[in-house]
N, C-alpha and C. Protein backbone atom coordinates (compact mmCIF):
# COMPACT_ATOMS: atom_id res chain seq x y z
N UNK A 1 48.62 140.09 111.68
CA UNK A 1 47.75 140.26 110.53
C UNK A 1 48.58 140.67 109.33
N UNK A 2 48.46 140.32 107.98
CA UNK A 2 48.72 141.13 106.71
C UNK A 2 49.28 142.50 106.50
N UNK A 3 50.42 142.53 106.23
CA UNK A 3 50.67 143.90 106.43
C UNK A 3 50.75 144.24 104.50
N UNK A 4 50.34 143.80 103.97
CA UNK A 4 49.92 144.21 102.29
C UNK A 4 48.92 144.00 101.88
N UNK A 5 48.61 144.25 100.88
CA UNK A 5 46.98 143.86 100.08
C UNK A 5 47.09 142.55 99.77
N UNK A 6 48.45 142.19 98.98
CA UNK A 6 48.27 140.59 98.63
C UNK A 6 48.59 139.82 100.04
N UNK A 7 49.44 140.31 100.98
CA UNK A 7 49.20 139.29 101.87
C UNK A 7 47.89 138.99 102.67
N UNK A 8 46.88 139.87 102.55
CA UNK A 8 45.48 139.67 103.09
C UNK A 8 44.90 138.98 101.97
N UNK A 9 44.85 139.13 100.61
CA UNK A 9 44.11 138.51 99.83
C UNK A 9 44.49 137.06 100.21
N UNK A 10 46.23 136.97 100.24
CA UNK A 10 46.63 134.89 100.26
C UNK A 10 45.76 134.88 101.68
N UNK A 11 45.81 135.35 102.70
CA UNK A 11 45.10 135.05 103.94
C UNK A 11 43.56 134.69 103.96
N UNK A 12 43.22 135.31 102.78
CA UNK A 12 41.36 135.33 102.37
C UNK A 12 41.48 134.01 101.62
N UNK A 13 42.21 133.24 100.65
CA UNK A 13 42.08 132.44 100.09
C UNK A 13 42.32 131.27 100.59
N UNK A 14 43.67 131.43 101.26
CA UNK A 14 44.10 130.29 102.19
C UNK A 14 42.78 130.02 103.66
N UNK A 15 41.55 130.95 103.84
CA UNK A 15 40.87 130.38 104.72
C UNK A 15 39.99 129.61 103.75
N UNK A 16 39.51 130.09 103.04
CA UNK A 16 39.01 129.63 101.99
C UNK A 16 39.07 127.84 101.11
N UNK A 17 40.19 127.98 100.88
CA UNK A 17 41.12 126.13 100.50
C UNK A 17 40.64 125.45 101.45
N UNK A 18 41.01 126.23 102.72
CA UNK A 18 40.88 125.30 104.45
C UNK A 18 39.64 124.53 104.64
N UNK A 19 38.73 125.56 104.18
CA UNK A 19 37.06 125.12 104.67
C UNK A 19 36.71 123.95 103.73
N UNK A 20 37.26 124.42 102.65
CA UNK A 20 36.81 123.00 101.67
C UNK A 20 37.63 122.19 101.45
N UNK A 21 39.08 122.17 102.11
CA UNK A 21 39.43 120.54 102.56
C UNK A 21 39.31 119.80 103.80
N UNK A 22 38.84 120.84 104.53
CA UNK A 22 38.67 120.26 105.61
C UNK A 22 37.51 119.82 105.73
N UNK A 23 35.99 120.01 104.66
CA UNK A 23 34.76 119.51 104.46
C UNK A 23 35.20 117.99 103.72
N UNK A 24 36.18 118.05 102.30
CA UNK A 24 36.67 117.02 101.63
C UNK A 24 37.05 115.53 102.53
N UNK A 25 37.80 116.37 103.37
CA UNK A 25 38.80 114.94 104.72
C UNK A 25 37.27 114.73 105.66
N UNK A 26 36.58 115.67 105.98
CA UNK A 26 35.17 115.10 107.10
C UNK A 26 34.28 114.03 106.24
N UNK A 27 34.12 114.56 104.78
CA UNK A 27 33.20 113.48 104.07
C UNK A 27 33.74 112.09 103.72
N UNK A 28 35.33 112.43 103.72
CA UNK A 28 36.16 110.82 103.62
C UNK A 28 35.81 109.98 105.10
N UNK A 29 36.06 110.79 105.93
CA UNK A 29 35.89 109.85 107.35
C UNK A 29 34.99 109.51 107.48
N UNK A 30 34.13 110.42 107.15
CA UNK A 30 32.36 109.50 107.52
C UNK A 30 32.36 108.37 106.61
N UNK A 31 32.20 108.39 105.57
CA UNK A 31 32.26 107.45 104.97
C UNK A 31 32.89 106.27 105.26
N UNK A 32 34.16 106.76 106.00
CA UNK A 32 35.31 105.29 105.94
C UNK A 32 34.59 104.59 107.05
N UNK A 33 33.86 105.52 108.41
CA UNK A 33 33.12 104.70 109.43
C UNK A 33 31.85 104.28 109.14
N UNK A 34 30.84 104.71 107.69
CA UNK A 34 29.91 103.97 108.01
C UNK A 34 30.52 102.49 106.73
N UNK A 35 31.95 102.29 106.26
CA UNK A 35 32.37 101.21 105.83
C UNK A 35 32.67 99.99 106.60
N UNK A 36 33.31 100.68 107.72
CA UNK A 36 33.69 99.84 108.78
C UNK A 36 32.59 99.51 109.55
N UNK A 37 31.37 99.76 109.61
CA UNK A 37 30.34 99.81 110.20
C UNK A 37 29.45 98.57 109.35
N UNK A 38 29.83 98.68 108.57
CA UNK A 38 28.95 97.56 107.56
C UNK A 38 29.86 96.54 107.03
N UNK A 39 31.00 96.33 107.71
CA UNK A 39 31.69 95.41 107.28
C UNK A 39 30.96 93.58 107.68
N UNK A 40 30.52 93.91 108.39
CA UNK A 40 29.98 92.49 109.23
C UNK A 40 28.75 92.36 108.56
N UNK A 41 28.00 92.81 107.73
CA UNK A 41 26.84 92.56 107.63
C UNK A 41 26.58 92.53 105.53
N UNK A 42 25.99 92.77 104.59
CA UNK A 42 25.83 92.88 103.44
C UNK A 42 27.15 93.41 102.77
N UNK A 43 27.59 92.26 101.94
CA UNK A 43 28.85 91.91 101.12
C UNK A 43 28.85 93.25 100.23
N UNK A 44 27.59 93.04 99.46
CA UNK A 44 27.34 94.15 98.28
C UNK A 44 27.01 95.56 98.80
N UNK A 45 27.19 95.83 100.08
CA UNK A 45 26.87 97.27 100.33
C UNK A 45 28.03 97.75 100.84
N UNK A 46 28.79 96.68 101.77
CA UNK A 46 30.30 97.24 101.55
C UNK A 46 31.08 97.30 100.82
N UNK A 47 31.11 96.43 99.03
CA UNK A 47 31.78 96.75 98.38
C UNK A 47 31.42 97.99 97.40
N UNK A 48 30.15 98.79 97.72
CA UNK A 48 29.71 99.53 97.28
C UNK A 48 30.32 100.76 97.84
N UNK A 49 30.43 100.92 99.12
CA UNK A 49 30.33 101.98 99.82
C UNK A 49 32.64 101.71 99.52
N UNK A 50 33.15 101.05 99.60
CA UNK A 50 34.35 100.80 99.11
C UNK A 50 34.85 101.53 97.69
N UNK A 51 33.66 101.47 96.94
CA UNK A 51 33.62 102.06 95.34
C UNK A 51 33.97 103.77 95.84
N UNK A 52 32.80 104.31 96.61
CA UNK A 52 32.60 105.32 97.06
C UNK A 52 33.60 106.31 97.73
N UNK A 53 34.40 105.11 98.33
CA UNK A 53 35.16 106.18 99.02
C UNK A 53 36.93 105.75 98.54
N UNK A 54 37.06 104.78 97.39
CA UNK A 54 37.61 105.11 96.64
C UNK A 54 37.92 106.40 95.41
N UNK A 55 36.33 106.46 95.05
CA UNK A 55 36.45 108.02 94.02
C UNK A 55 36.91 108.81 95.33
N UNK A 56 36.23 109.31 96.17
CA UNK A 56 36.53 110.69 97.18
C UNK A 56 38.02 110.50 97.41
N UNK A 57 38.50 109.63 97.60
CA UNK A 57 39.89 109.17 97.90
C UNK A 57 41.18 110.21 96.60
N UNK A 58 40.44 109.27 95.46
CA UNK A 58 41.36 109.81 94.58
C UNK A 58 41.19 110.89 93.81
N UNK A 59 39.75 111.48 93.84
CA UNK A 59 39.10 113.24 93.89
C UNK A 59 39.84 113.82 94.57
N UNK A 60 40.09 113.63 96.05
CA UNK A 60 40.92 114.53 97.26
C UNK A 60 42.94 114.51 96.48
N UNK A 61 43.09 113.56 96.38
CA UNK A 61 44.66 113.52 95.83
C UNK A 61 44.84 114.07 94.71
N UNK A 62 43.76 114.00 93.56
CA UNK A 62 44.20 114.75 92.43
C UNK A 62 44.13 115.98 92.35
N UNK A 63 42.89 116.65 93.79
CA UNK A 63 42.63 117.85 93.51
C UNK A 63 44.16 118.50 94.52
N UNK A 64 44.66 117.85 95.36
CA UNK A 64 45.99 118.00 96.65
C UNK A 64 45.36 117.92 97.78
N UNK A 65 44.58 117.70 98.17
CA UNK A 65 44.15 118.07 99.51
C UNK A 65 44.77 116.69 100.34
N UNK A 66 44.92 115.55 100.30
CA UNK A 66 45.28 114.56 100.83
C UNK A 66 46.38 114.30 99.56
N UNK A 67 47.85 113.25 100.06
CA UNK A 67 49.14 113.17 98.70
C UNK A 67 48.16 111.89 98.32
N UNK A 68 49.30 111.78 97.09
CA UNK A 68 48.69 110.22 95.91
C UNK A 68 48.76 108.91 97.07
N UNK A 69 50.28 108.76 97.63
CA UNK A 69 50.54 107.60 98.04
C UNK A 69 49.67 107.74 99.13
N UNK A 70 49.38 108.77 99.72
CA UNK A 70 48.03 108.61 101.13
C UNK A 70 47.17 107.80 100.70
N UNK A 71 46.55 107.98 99.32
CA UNK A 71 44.82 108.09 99.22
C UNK A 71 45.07 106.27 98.67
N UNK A 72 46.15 106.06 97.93
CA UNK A 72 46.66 104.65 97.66
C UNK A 72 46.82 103.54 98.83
N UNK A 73 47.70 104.17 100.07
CA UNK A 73 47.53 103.42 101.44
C UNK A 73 46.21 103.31 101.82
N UNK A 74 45.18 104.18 101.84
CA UNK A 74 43.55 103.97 102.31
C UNK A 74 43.37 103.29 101.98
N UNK A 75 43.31 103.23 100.43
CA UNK A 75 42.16 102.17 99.82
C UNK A 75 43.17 100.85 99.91
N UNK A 76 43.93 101.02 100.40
CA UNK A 76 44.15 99.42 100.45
C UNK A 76 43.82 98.77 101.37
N UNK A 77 44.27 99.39 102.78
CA UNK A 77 44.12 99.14 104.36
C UNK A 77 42.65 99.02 104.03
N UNK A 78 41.35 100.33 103.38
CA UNK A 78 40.01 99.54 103.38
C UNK A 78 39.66 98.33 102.20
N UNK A 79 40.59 97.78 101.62
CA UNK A 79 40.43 96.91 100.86
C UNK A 79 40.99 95.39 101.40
N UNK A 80 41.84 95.49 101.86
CA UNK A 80 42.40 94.41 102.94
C UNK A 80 41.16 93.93 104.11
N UNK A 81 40.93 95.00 104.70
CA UNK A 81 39.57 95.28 105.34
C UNK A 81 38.47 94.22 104.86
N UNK A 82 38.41 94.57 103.83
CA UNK A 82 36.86 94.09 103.55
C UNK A 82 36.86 91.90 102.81
């Protein structure tokens, strides 16, 4: 455990970052499976849902939680994809 005040505070914050990138990366995946999920069926709802998880993509990289060139490899692999 923390043996200072600031090292408990970085410990309070750093759980903190955790929970909400690790909510950020769960809402990318869902998304990326209900993309892949609708790939076979309505053109315009997968290039919709493509739109979608392009912003979250590059929301997550600008804010750091996922790097630039990551969120750049996604959307391509789901753009190749589709």
């Amino acid at each position: 455990m923390a043996n200072s005040k600031s090292a408990l505070k970085r410990v309070l914050i750093n759980q903190t970052k955790r929970a909400r990138n690790v909510g950020v990366k769960s809402a990318i995946k869902t998304q990326v499976r209900k993309f892949e999920a609708s790939l076979g069926e309505d053109p315009a709802a997968t290039a919709a849902l493509h739109r979608k998880i392009s912003s979250l993509l590059d929301k997550a990289a600008r804010k750091g939680i996922i790097h630039k060139n990551a969120a750049a490899r996604r959307k391509s692999r789901l753009a190749a994809k589709m």
